[in-house]
C-alpha atoms as a PDB file:
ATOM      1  CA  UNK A   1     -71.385  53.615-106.651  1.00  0.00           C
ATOM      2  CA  UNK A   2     -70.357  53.037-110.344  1.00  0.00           C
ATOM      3  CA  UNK A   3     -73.870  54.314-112.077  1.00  0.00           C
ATOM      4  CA  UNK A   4     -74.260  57.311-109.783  1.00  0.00           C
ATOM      5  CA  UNK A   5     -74.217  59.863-112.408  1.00  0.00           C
ATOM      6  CA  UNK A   6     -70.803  61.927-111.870  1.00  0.00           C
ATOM      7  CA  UNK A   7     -69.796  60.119-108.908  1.00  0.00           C
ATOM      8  CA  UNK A   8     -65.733  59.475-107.661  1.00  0.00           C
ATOM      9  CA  UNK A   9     -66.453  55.659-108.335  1.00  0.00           C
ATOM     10  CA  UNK A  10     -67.672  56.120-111.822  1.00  0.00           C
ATOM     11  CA  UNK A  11     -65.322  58.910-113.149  1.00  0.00           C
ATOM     12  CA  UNK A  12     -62.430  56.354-111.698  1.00  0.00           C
ATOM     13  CA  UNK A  13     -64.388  53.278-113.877  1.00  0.00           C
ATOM     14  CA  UNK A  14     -64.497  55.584-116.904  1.00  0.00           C
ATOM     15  CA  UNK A  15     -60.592  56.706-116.685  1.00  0.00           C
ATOM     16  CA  UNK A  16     -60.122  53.150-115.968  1.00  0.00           C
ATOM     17  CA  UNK A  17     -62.267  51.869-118.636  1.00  0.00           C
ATOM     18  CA  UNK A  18     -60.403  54.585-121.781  1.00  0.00           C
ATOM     19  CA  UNK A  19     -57.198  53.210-120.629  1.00  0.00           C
ATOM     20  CA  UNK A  20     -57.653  49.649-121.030  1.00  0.00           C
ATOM     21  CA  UNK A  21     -59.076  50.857-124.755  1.00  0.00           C
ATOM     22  CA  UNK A  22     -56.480  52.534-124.940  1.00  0.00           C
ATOM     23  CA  UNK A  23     -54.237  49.805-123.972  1.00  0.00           C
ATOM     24  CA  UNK A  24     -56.167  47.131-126.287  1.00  0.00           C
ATOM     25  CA  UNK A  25     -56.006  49.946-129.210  1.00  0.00           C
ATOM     26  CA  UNK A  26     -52.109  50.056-129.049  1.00  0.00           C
ATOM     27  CA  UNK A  27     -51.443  48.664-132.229  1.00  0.00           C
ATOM     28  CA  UNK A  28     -53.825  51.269-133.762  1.00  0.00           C
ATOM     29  CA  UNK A  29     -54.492  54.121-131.718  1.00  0.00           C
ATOM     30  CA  UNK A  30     -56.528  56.225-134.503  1.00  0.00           C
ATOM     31  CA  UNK A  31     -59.318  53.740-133.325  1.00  0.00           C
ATOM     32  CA  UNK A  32     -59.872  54.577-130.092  1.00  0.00           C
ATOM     33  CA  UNK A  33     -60.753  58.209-130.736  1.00  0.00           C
ATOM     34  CA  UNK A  34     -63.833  56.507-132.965  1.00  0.00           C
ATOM     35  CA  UNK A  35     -64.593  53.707-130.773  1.00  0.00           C
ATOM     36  CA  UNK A  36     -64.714  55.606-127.248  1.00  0.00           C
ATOM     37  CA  UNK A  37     -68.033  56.020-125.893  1.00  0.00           C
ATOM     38  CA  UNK A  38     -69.364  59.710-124.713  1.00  0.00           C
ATOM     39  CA  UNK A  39     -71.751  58.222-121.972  1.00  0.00           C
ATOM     40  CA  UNK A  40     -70.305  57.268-118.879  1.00  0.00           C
ATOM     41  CA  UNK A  41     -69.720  53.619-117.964  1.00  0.00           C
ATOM     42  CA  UNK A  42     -72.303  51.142-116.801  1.00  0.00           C
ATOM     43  CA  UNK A  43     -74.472  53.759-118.550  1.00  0.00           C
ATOM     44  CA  UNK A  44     -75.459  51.930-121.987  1.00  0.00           C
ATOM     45  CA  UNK A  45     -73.430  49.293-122.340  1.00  0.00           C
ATOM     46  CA  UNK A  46     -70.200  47.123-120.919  1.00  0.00           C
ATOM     47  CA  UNK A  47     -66.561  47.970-122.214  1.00  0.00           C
ATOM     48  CA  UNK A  48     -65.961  45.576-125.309  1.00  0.00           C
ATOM     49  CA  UNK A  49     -65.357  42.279-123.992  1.00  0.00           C
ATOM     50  CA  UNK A  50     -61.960  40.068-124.279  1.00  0.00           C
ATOM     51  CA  UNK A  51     -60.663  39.580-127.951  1.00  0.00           C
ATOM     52  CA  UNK A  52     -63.168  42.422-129.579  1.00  0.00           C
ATOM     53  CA  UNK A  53     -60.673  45.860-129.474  1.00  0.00           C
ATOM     54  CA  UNK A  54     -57.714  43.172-130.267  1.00  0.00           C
ATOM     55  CA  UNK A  55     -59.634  41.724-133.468  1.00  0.00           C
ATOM     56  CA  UNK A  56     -59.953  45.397-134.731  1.00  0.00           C
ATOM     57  CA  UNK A  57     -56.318  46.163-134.414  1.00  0.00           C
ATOM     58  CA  UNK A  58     -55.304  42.740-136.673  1.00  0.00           C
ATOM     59  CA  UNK A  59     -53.126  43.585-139.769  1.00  0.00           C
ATOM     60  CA  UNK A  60     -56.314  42.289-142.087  1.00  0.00           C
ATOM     61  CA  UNK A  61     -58.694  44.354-140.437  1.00  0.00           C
ATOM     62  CA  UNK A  62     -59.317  48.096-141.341  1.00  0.00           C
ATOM     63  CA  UNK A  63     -61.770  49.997-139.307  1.00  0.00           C
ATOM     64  CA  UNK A  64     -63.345  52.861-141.600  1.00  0.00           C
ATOM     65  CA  UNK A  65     -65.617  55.470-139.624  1.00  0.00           C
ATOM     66  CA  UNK A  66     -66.983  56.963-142.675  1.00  0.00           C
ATOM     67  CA  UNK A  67     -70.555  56.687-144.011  1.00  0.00           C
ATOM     68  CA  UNK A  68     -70.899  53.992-146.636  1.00  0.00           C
ATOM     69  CA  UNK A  69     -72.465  56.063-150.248  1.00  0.00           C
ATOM     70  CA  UNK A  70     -72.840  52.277-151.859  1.00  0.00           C
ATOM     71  CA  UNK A  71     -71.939  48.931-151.711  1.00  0.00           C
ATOM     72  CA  UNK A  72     -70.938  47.460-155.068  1.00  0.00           C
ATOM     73  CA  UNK A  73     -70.822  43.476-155.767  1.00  0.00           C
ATOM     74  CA  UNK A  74     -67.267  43.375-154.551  1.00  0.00           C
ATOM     75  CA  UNK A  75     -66.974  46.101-152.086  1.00  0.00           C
ATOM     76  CA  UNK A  76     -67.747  49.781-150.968  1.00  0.00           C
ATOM     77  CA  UNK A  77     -67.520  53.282-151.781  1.00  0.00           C
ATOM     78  CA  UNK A  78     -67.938  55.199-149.154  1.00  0.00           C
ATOM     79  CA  UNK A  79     -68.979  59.702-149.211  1.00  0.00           C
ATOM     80  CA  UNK A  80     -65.296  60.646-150.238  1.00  0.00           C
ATOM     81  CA  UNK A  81     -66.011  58.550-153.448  1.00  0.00           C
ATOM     82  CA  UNK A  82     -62.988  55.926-152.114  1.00  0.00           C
ATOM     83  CA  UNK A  83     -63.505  52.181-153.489  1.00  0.00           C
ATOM     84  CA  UNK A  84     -62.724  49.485-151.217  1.00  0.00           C
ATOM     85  CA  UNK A  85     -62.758  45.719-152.085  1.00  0.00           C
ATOM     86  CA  UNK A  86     -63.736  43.620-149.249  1.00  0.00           C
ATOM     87  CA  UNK A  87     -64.272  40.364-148.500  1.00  0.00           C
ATOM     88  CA  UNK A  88     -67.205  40.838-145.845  1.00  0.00           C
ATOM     89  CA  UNK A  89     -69.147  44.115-144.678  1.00  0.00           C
ATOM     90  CA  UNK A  90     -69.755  44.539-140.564  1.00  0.00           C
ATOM     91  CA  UNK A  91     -72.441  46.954-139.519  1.00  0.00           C
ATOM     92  CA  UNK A  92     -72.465  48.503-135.837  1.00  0.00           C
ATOM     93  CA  UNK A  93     -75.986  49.331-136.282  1.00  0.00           C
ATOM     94  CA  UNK A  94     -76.059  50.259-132.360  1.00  0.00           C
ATOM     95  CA  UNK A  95     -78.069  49.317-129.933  1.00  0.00           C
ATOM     96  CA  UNK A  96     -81.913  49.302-130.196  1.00  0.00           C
ATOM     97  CA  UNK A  97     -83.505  50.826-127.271  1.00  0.00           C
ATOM     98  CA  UNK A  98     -86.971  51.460-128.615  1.00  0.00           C
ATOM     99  CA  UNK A  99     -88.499  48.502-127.089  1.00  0.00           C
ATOM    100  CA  UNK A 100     -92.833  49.496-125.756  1.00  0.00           C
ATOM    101  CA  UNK A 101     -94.898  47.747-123.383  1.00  0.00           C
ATOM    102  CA  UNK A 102     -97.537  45.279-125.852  1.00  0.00           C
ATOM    103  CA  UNK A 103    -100.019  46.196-123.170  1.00  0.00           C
ATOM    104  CA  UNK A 104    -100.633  50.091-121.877  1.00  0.00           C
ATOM    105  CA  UNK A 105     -99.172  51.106-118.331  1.00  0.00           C
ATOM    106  CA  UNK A 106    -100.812  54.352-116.656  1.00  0.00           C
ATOM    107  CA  UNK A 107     -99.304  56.274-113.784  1.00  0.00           C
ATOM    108  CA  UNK A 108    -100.156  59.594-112.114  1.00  0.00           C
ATOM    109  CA  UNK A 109    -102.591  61.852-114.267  1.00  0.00           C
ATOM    110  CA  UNK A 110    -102.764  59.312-117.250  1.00  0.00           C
ATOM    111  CA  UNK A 111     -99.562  59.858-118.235  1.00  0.00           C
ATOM    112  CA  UNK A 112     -98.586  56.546-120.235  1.00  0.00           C
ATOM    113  CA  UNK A 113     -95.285  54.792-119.800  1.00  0.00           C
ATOM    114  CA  UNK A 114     -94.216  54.538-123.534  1.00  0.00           C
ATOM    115  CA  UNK A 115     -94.536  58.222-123.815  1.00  0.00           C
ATOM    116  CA  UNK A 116     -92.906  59.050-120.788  1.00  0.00           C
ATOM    117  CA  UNK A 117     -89.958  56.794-121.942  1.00  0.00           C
ATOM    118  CA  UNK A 118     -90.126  57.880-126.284  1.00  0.00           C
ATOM    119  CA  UNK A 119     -86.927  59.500-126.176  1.00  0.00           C
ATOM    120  CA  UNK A 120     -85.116  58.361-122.918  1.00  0.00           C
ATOM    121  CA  UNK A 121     -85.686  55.225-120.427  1.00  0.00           C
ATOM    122  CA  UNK A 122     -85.249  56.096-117.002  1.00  0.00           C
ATOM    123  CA  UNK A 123     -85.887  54.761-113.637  1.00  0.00           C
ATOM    124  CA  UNK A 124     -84.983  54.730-109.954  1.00  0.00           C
ATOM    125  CA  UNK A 125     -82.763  52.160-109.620  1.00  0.00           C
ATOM    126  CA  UNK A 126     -83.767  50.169-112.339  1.00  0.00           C
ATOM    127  CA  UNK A 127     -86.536  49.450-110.440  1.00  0.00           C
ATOM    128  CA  UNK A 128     -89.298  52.582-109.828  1.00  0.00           C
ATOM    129  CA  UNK A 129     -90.820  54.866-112.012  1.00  0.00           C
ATOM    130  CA  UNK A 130     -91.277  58.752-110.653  1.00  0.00           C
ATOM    131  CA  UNK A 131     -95.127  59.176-111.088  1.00  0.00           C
ATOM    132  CA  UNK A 132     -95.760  54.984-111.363  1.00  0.00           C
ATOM    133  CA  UNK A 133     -96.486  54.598-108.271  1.00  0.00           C
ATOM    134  CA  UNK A 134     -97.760  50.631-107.785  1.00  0.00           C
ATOM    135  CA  UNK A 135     -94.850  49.879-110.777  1.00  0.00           C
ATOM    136  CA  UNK A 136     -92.371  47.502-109.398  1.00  0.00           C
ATOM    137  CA  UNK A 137     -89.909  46.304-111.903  1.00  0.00           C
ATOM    138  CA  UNK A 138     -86.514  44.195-112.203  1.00  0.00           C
ATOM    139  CA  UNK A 139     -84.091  44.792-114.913  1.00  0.00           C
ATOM    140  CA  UNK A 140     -85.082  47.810-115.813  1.00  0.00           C
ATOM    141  CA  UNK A 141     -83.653  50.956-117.299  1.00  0.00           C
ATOM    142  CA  UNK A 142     -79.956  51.030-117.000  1.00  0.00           C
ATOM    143  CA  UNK A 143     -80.053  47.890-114.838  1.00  0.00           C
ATOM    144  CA  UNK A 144     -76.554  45.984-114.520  1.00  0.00           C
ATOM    145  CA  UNK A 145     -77.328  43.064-116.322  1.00  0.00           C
ATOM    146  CA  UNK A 146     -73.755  42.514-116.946  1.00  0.00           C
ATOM    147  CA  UNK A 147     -73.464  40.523-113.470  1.00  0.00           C
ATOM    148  CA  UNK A 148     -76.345  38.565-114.321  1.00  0.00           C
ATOM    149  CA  UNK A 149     -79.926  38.722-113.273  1.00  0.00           C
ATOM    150  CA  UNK A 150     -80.903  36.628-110.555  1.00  0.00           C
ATOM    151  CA  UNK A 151     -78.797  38.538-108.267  1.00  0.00           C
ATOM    152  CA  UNK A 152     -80.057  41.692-109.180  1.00  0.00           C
ATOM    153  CA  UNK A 153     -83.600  40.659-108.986  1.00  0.00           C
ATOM    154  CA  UNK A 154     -83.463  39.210-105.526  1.00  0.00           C
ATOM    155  CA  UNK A 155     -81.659  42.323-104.307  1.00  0.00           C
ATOM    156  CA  UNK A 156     -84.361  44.539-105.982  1.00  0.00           C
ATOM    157  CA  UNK A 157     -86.924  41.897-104.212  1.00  0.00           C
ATOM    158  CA  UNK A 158     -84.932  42.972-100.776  1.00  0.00           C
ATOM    159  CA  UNK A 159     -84.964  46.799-101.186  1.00  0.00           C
ATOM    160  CA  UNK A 160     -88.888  46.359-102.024  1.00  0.00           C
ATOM    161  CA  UNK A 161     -89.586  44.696 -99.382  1.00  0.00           C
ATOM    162  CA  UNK A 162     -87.894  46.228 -96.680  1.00  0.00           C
ATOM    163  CA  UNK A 163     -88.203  50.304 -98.106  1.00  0.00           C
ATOM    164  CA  UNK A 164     -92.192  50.167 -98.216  1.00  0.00           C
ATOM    165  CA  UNK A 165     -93.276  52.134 -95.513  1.00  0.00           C
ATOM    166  CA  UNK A 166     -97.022  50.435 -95.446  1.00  0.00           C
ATOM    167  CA  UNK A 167     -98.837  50.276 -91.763  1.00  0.00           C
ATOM    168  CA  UNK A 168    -101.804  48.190 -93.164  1.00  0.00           C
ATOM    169  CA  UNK A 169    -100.613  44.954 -95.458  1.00  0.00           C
ATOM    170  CA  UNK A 170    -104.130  43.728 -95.718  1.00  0.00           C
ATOM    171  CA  UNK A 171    -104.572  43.357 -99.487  1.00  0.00           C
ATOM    172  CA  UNK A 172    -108.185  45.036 -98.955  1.00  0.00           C
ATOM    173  CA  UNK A 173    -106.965  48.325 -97.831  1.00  0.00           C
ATOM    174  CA  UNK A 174    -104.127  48.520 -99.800  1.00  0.00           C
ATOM    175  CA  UNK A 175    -104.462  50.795-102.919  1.00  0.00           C
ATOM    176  CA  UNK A 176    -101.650  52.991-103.463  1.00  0.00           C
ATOM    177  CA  UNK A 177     -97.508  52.708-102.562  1.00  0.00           C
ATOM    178  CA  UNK A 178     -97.302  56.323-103.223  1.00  0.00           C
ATOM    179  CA  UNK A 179     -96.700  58.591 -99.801  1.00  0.00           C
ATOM    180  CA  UNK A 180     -99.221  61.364-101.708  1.00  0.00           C
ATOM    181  CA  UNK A 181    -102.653  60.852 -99.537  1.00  0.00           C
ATOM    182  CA  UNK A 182    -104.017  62.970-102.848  1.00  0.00           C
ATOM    183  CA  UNK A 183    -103.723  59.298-105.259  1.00  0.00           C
END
């Protein structure tokens, strides 16, 4: 499986995936070694899409990895004092991942879901929490969204279903999904 951390399938996607950059960087290969990710694939985010690596290798098109010190009214200087006169200024800001609940979700011993994910989302699956018991979830952490997400939510609707070992469905006695008698 592709997002099993270390896995055959996903050090085969990530070779596969830093030679198609590679490929699509031909023109300007100094790129790559700025543009490569360090996570594995599937991980964060999808490969650039089609037209994206080839846009950055165009003759008018100069990709500088160096910290901007100022922007002037027709252009930038960036920390090695260098003045460049531009037309238009592009920001990869990244990707913000510090997204919280607007309402408070408890598991085990009060620990609080927006603590437990401050620095890192994580999940089982995209769809369990370790100590969240009763929280069922589609799409979360690290989900493949790329593939859309009506398939992924009936398939996480599936594995729900069918991987809860529960004797007693009656709504009444039911109080805990956790295997822990203790909760």
């Amino acid at each position: 499986m592709v997002t099993m951390r270390g896995s055959h399938a996903q050090q085969g996607a990530r070779k596969d995936f830093t030679q198609s950059m590679h490929n699509r960087l031909s023109k300007k290969p100094n790129i790559a070694d700025h543009l490569l990710p360090e996570f594995p694939p599937l991980c964060k985010r999808l490969t650039p899409g089609p037209g994206y690596l080839e846009a950055l290798t165009a003759e008018n098109v100069s990709v500088i990895p160096k910290s901007i010190a100022k922007v002037t009214s027709n252009g930038i200087v960036d920390v090695d004092s260098t003045h460049r006169e531009v037309g238009a200024i592009v920001c990869a800001t990244g990707f913000d991942t510090s997204f919280q609940n607007r309402f408070p979700i408890y598991g085990l011993n009060g620990t609080a879901l927006k603590e437990r994910w401050r620095d890192r989302p994580s999940s089982y699956l995209s769809m369990t929490v370790d100590g969240f018991p009763n929280l069922f979830m589609s799409l979360g952490p690290n989900s493949a969204v790329g593939t859309g997400n009506l398939p992924h939510a009936h398939r996480t609707c599936l594995y729900l279903h069918w991987s809860m070992p529960l004797e007693d469905t009656n709504p009444e006695h039911l109080h805990n999904c956790t295997q822990d008698p203790r909760c």
